[in-house]
Protein backbone atom coordinates (compact mmCIF):
# COMPACT_ATOMS: atom_id res chain seq x y z
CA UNK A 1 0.00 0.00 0.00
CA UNK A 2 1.28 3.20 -1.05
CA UNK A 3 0.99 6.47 1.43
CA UNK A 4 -0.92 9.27 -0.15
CA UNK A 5 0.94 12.02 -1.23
CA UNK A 6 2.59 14.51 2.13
CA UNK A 7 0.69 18.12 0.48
CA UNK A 8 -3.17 16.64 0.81
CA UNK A 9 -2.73 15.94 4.69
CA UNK A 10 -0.87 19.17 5.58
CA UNK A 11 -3.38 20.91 3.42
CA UNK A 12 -6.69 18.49 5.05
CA UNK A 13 -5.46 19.21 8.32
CA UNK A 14 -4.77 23.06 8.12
CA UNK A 15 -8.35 23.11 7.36
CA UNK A 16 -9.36 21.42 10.60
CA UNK A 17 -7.55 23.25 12.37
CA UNK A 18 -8.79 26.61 11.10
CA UNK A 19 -12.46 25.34 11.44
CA UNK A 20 -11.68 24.35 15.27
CA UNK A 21 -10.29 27.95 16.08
CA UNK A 22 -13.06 29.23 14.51
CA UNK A 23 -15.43 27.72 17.61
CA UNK A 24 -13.11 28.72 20.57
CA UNK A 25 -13.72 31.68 22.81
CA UNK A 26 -10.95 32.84 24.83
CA UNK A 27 -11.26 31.92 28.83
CA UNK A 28 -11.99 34.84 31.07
CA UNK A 29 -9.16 36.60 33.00
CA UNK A 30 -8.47 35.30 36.78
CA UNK A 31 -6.36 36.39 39.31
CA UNK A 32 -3.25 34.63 39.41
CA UNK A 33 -3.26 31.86 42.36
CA UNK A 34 -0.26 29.48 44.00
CA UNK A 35 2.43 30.73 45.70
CA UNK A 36 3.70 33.96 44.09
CA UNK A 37 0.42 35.44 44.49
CA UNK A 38 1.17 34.86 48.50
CA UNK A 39 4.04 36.43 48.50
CA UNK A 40 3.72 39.83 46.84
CA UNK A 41 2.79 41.58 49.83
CA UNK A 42 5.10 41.79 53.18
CA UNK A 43 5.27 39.03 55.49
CA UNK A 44 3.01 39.81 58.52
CA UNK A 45 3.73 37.77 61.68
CA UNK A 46 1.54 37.43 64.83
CA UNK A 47 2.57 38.55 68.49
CA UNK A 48 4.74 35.87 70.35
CA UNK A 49 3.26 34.87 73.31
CA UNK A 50 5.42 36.21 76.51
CA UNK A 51 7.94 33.82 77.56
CA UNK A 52 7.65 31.99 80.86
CA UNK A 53 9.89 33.12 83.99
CA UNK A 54 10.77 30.73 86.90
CA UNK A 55 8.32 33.19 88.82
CA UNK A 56 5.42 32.19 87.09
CA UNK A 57 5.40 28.74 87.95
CA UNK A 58 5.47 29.48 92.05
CA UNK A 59 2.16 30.14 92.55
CA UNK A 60 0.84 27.01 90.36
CA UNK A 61 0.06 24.11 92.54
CA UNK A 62 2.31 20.79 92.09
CA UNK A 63 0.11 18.52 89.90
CA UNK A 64 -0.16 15.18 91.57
CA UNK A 65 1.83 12.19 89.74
CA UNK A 66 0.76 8.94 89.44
CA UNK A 67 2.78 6.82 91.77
CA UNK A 68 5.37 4.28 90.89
CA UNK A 69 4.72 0.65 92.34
CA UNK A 70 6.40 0.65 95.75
CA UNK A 71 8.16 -1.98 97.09
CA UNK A 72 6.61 -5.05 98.58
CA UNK A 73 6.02 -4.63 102.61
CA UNK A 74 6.97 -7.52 104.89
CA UNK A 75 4.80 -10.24 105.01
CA UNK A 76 2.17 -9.85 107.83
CA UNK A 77 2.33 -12.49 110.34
CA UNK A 78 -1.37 -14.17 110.97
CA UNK A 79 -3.65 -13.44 113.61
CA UNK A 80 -2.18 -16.42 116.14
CA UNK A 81 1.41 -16.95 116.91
CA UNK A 82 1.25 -21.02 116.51
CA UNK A 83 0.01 -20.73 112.93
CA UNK A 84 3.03 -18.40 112.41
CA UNK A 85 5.31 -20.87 113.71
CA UNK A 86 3.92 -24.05 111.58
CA UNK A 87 4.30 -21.56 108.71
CA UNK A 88 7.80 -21.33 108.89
CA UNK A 89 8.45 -24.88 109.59
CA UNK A 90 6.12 -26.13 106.70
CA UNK A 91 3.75 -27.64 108.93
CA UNK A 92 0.57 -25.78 107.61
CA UNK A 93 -1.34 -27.80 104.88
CA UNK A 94 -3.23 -25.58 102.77
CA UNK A 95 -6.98 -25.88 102.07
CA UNK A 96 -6.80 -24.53 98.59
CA UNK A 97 -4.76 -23.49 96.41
CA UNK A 98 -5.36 -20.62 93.96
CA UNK A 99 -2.99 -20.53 90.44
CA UNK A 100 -2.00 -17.07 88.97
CA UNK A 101 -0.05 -19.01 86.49
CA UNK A 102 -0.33 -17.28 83.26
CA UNK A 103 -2.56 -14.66 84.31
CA UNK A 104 -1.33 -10.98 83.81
CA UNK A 105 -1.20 -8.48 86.21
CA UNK A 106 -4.89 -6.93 86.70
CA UNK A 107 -6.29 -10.17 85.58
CA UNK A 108 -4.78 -11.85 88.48
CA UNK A 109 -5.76 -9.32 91.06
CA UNK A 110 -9.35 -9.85 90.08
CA UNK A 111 -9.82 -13.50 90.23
CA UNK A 112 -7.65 -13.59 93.23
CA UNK A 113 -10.17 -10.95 95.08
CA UNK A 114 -12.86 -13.66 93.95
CA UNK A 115 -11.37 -16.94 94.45
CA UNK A 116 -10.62 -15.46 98.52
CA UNK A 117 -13.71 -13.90 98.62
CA UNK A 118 -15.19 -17.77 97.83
CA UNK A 119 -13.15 -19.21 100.17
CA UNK A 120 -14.21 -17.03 102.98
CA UNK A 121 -17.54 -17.72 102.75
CA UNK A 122 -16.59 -21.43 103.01
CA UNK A 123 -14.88 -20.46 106.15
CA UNK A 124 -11.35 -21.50 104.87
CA UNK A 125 -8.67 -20.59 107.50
CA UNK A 126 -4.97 -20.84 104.66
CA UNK A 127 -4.83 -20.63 101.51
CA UNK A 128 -1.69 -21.21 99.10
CA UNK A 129 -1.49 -18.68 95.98
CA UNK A 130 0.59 -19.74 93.50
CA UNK A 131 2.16 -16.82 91.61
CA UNK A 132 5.30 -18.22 90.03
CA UNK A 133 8.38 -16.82 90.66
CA UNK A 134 8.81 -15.01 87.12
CA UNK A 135 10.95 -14.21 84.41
CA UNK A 136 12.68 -11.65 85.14
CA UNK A 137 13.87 -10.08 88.52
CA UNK A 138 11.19 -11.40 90.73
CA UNK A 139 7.98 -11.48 89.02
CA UNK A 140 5.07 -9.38 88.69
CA UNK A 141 2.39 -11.58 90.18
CA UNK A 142 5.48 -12.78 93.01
CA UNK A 143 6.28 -8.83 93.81
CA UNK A 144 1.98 -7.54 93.55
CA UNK A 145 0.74 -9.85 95.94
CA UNK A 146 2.09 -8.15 98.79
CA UNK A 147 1.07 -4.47 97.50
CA UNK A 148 -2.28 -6.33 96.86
CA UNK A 149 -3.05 -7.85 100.48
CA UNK A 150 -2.27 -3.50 101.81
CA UNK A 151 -5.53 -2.81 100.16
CA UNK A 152 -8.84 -2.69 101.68
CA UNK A 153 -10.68 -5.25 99.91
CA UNK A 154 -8.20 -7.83 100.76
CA UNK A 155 -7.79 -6.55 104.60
CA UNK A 156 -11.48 -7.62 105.25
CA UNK A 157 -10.53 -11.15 104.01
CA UNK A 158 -7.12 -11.56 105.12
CA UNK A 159 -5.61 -11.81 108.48
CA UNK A 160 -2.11 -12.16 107.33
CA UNK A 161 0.45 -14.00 104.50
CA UNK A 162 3.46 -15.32 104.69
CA UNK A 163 5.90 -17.01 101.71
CA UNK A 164 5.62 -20.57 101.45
CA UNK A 165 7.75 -23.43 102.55
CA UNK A 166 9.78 -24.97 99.78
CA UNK A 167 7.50 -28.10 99.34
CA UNK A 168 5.04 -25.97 98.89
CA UNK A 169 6.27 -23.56 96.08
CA UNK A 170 8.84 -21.68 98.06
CA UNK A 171 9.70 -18.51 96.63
CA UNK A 172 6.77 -18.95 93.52
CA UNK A 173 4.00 -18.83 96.30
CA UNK A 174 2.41 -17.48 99.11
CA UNK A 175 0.19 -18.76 102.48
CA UNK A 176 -2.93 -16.58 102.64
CA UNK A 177 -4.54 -16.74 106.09
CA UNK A 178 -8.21 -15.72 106.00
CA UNK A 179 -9.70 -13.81 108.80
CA UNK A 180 -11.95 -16.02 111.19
CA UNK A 181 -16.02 -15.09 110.11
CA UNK A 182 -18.79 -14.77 113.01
């Protein structure tokens, strides 16, 4: 197939073209907009705010932070001195035993406030609380228990606690002493 020849399309298509322009209006004039239309005036900047002095801050009151976990208090001995004694020498037997095994941390607290709050009402006298001895450092569970039995819930259940003997879970659990219910 042969091309036709080069004149007839420049000559078809300047035609077109001249129809086309024929149609189109020009577009009406806008203000120029992007960035150099921002600019052409001076740059206006607002007031900085005054800066702070060491004086201003004396009359504020100190905003309360939330405290750090403290350390564990000493166990507290139970109620009678003989139970005390068969605690240390592994004598008690527990009547139930509560695992925090795999529990975390506020999980724990809550079914351990349950579990003890069962066992009261079934007028249990010790209980033995597993926590595991952790990880790392000393454990969560191992190191909370203590903070946990200081709180009031726990006070009106528990006379006292104590860590467990060795055949018992040594330094993984804890004796829980319930208080004696009229």
């Amino acid at each position: 197939m042969t091309r036709p020849p080069q004149d007839d399309e420049d000559e078809t298509g300047q035609i077109l073209w001249e129809r086309v322009k024929s149609t189109i209006s020009p577009l009406p004039q806008r203000k120029p907009s992007g960035p150099a239309h921002k600019m052409a005036g001076p740059v206006k900047y607002q007031k900085a705010a005054p800066a702070l002095r060491a004086r201003d801050f004396i009359d504020r009151p100190a905003q309360a932070r939330p405290r750090r976990a403290t350390a564990p208090k000493p166990p507290t001995p139970p109620e009678d001195r003989s139970t005390h004694k068969k605690v240390r020498r592994g004598q008690v037997e527990a009547q139930a035993r509560i695992d925090l095994h795999g529990k975390r941390h506020d999980e724990a607290r809550t079914y351990l406030l349950r579990r003890l709050e069962e066992h009261a009402h079934e007028h249990l006298r010790c209980v033995l609380v597993i926590t595991g001895r952790g990880a790392r450092d000393e454990g969560v569970l191992r190191t909370g228990l203590p903070n946990w039995m200081g709180e009031e819930v726990f006070r009106t259940l528990v006379s006292g606690y104590a860590p467990a003997h060795m055949r018992h879970g040594g330094k993984g659990a804890w004796y829980i002493f319930m208080r004696k219910r009229q």
